[in-house]
N, C-alpha and C. Protein backbone atom coordinates (compact mmCIF):
# COMPACT_ATOMS: atom_id res chain seq x y z
N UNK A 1 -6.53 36.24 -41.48
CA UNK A 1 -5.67 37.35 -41.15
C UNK A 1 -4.29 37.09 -41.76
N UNK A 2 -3.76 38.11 -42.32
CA UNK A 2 -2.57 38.06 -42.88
C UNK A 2 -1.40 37.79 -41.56
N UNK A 3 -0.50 37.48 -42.35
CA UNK A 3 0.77 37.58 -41.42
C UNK A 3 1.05 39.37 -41.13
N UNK A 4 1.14 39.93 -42.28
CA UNK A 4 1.23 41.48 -41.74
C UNK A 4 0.26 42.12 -41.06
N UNK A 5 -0.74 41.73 -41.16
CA UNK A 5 -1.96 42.01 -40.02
C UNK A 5 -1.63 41.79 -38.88
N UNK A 6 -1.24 40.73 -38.51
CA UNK A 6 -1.07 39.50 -37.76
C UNK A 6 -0.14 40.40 -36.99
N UNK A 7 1.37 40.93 -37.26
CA UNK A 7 2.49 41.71 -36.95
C UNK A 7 2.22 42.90 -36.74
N UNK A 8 1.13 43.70 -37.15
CA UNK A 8 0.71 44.92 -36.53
C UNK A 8 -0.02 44.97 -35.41
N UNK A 9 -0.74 43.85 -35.47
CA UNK A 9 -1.12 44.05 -34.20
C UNK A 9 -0.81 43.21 -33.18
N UNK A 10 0.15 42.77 -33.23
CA UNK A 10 1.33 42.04 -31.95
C UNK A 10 2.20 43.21 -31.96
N UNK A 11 3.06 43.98 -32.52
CA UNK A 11 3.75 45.11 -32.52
C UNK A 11 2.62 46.19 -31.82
N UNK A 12 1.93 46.27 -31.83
CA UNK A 12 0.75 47.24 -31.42
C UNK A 12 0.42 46.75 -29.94
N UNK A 13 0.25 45.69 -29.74
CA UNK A 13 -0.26 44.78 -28.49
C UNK A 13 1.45 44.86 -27.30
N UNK A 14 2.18 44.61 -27.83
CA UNK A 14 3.78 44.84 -27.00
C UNK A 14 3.39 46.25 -27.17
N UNK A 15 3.41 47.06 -27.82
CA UNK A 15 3.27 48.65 -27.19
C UNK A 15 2.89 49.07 -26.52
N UNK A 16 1.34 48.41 -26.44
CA UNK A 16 0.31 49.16 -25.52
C UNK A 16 0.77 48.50 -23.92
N UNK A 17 1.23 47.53 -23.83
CA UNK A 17 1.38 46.47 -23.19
C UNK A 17 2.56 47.43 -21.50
N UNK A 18 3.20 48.00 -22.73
CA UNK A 18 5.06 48.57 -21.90
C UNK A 18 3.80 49.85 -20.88
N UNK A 19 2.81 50.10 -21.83
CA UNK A 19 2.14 51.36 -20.84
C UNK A 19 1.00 51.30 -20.44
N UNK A 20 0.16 50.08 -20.50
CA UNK A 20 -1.22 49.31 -19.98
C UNK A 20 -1.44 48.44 -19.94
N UNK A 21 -0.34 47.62 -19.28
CA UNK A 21 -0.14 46.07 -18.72
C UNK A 21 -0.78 45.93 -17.94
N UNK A 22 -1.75 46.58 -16.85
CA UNK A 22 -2.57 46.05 -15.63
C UNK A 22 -3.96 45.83 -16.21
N UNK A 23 -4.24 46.86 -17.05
CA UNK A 23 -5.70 46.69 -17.87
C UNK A 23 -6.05 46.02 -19.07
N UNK A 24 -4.53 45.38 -19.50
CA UNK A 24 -4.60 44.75 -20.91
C UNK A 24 -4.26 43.16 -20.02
N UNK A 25 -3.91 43.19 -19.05
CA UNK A 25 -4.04 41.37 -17.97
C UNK A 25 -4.98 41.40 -17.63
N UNK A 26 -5.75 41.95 -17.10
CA UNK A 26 -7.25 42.36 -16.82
C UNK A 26 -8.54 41.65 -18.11
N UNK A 27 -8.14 42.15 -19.09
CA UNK A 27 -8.84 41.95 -20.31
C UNK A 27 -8.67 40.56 -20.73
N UNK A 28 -7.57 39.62 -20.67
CA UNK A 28 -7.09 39.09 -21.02
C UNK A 28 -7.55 37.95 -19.72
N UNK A 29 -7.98 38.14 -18.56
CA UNK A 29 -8.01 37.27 -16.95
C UNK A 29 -9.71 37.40 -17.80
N UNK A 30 -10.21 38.00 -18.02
CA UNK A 30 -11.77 37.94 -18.21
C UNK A 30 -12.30 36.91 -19.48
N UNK A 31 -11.39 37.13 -20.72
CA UNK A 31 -11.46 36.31 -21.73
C UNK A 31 -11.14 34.68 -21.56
N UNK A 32 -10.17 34.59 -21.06
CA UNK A 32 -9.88 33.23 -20.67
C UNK A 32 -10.49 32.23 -20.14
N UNK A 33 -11.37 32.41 -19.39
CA UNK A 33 -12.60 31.76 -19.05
C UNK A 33 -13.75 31.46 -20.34
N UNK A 34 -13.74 32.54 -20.79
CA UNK A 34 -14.65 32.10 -21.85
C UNK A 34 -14.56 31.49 -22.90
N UNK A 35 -13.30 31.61 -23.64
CA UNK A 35 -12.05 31.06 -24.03
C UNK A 35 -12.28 29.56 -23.89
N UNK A 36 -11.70 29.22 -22.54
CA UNK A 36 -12.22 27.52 -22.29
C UNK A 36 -13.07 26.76 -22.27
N UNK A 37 -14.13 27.48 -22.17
CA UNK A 37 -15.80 26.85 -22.28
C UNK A 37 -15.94 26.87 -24.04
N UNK A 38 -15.27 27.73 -24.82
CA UNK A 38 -15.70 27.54 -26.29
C UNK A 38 -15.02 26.37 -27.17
N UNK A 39 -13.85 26.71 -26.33
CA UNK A 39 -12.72 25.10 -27.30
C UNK A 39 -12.73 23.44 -26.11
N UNK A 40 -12.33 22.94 -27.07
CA UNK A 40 -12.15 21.57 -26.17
C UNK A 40 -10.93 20.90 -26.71
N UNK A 41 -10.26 21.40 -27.49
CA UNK A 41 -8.75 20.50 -27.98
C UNK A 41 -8.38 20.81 -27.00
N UNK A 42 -7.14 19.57 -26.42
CA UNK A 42 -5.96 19.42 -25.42
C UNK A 42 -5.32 20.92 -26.25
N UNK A 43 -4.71 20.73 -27.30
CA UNK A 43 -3.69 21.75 -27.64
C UNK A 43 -4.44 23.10 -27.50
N UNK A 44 -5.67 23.75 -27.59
CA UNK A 44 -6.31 25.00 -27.57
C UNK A 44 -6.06 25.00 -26.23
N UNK A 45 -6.42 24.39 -24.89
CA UNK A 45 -6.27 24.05 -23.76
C UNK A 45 -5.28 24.67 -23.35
N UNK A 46 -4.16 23.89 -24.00
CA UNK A 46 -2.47 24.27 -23.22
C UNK A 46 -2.09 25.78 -23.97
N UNK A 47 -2.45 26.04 -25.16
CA UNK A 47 -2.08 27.41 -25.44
C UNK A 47 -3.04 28.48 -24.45
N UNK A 48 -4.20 28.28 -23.94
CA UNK A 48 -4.63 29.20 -23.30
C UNK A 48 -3.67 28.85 -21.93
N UNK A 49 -3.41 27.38 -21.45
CA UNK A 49 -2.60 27.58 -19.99
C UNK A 49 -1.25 28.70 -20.62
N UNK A 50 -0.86 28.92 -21.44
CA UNK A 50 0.61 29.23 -21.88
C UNK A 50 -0.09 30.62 -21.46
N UNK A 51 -1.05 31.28 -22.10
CA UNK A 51 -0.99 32.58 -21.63
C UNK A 51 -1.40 32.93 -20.31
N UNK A 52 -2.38 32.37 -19.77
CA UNK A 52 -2.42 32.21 -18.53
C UNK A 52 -1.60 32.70 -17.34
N UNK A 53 -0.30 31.44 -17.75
CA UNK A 53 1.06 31.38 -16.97
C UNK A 53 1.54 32.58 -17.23
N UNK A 54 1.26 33.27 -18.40
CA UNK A 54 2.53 34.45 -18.61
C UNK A 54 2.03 35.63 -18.00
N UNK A 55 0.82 35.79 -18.12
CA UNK A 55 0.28 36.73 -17.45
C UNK A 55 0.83 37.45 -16.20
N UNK A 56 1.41 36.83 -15.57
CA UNK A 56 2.05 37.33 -14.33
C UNK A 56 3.18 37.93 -14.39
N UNK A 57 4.09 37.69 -15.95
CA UNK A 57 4.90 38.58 -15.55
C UNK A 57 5.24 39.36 -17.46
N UNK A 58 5.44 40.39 -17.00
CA UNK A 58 5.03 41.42 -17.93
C UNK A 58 6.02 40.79 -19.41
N UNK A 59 7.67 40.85 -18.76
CA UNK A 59 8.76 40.60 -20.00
C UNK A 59 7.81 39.51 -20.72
N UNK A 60 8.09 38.21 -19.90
CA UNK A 60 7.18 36.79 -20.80
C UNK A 60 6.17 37.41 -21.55
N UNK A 61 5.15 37.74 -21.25
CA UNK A 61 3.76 38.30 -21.73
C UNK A 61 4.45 38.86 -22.90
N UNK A 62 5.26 39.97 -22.81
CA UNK A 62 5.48 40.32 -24.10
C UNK A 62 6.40 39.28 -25.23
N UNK A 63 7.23 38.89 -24.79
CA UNK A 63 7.86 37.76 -25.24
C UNK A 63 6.84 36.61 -26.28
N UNK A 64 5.62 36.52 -25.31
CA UNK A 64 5.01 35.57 -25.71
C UNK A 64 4.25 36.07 -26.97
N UNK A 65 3.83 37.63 -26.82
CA UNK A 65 3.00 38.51 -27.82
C UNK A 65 3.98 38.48 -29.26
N UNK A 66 5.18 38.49 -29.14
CA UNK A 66 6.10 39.05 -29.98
C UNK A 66 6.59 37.64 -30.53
N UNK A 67 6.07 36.61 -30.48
CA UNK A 67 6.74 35.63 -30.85
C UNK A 67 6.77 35.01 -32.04
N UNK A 68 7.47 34.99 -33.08
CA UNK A 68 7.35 34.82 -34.70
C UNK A 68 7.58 33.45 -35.14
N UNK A 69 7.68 32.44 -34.06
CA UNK A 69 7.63 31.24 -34.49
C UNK A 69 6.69 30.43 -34.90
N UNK A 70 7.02 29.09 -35.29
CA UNK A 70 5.54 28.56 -35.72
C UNK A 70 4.73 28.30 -34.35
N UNK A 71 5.18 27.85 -33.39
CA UNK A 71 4.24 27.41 -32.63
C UNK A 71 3.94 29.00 -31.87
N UNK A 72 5.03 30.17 -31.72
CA UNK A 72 4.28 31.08 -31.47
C UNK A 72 3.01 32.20 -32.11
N UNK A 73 3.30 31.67 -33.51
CA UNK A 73 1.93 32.09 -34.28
C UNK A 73 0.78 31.44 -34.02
N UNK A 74 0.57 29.98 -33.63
CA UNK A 74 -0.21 29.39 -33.39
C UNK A 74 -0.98 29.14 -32.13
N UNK A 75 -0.06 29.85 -30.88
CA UNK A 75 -0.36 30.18 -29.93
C UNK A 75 -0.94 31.86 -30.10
N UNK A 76 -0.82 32.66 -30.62
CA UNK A 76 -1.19 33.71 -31.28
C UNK A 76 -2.67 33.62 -32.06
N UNK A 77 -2.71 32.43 -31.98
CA UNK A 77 -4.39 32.11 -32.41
C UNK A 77 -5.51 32.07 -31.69
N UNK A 78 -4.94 31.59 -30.42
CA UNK A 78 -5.94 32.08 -28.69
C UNK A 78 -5.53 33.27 -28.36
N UNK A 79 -5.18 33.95 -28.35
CA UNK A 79 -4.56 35.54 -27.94
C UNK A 79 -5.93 35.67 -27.01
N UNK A 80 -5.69 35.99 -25.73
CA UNK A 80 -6.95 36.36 -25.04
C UNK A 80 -7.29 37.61 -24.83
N UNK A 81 -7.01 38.58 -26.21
CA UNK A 81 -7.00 40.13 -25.80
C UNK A 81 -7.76 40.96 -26.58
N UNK A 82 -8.96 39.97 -26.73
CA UNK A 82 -10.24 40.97 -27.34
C UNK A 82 -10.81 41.74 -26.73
N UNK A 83 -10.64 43.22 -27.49
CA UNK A 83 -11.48 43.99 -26.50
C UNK A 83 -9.89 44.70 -26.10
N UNK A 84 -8.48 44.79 -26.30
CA UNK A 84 -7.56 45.16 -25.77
C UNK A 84 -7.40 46.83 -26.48
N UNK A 85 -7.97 46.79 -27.96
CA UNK A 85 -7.87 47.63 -28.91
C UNK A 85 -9.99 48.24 -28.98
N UNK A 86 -9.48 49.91 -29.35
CA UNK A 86 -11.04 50.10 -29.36
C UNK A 86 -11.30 49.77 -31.07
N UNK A 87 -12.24 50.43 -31.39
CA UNK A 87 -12.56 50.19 -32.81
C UNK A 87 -11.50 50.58 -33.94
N UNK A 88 -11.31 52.42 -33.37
CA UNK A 88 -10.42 52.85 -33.65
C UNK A 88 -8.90 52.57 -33.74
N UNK A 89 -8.55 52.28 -32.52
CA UNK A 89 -7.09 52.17 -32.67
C UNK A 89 -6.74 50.93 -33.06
N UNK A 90 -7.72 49.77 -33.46
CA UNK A 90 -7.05 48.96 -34.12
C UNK A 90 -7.54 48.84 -36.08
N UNK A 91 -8.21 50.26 -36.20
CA UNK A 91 -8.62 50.74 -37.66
C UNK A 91 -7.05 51.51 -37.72
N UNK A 92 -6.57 52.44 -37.08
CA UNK A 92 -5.33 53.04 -36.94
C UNK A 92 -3.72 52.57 -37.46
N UNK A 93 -4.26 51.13 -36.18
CA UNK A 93 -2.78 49.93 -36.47
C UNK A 93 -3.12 49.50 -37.54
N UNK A 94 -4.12 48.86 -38.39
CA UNK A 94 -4.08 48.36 -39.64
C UNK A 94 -3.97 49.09 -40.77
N UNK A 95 -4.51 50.60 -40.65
CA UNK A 95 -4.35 51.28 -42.05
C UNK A 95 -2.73 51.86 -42.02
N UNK A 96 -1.98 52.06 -41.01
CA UNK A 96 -0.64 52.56 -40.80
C UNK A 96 0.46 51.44 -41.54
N UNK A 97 1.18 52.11 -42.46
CA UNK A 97 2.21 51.61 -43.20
C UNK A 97 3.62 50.76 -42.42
């Protein structure tokens, strides 16, 4: 995935987020479990505790979505929000300029 990929749909994910934060934590409380049974690094580990923790409160969560650093790109690599976007709207966010 590109970095501009990458930025559309974190810009896309903080959007949906400001107006379907109960069903996009939801999505995200279901993945996480499964999530941990697939990886076993300490560091895959603590990036899923990182989202975990944020989950509870909306600003962080987005904070954490929006984060352009290195370690927040790399925490951006567990994103537990498959399934947050349908087929469509994330064919939408990627073909949009």
């Amino acid at each position: 995935m590109t970095l501009r990929t990458t930025h559309k749909l974190k810009l896309a994910l903080s959007d949906k987020l400001a107006s379907e934060a109960p069903e996009l934590v939801a999505v995200a409380q279901r993945n996480i479990p499964k999530m941990r049974a697939r990886v076993s690094g300490e560091i895959q580990q603590r990036y899923l505790d990182i989202w975990e923790q944020a989950l509870g409160n909306t600003s962080e969560l987005q904070a954490l979505i929006l984060d352009e650093s290195d370690e927040g790109l790399s925490v951006w690599q567990l994103a537990p929000f498959a399934g947050a976007f349908t087929p469509q709207e994330r064919y939408y966010i990627l073909r949009r300029k």
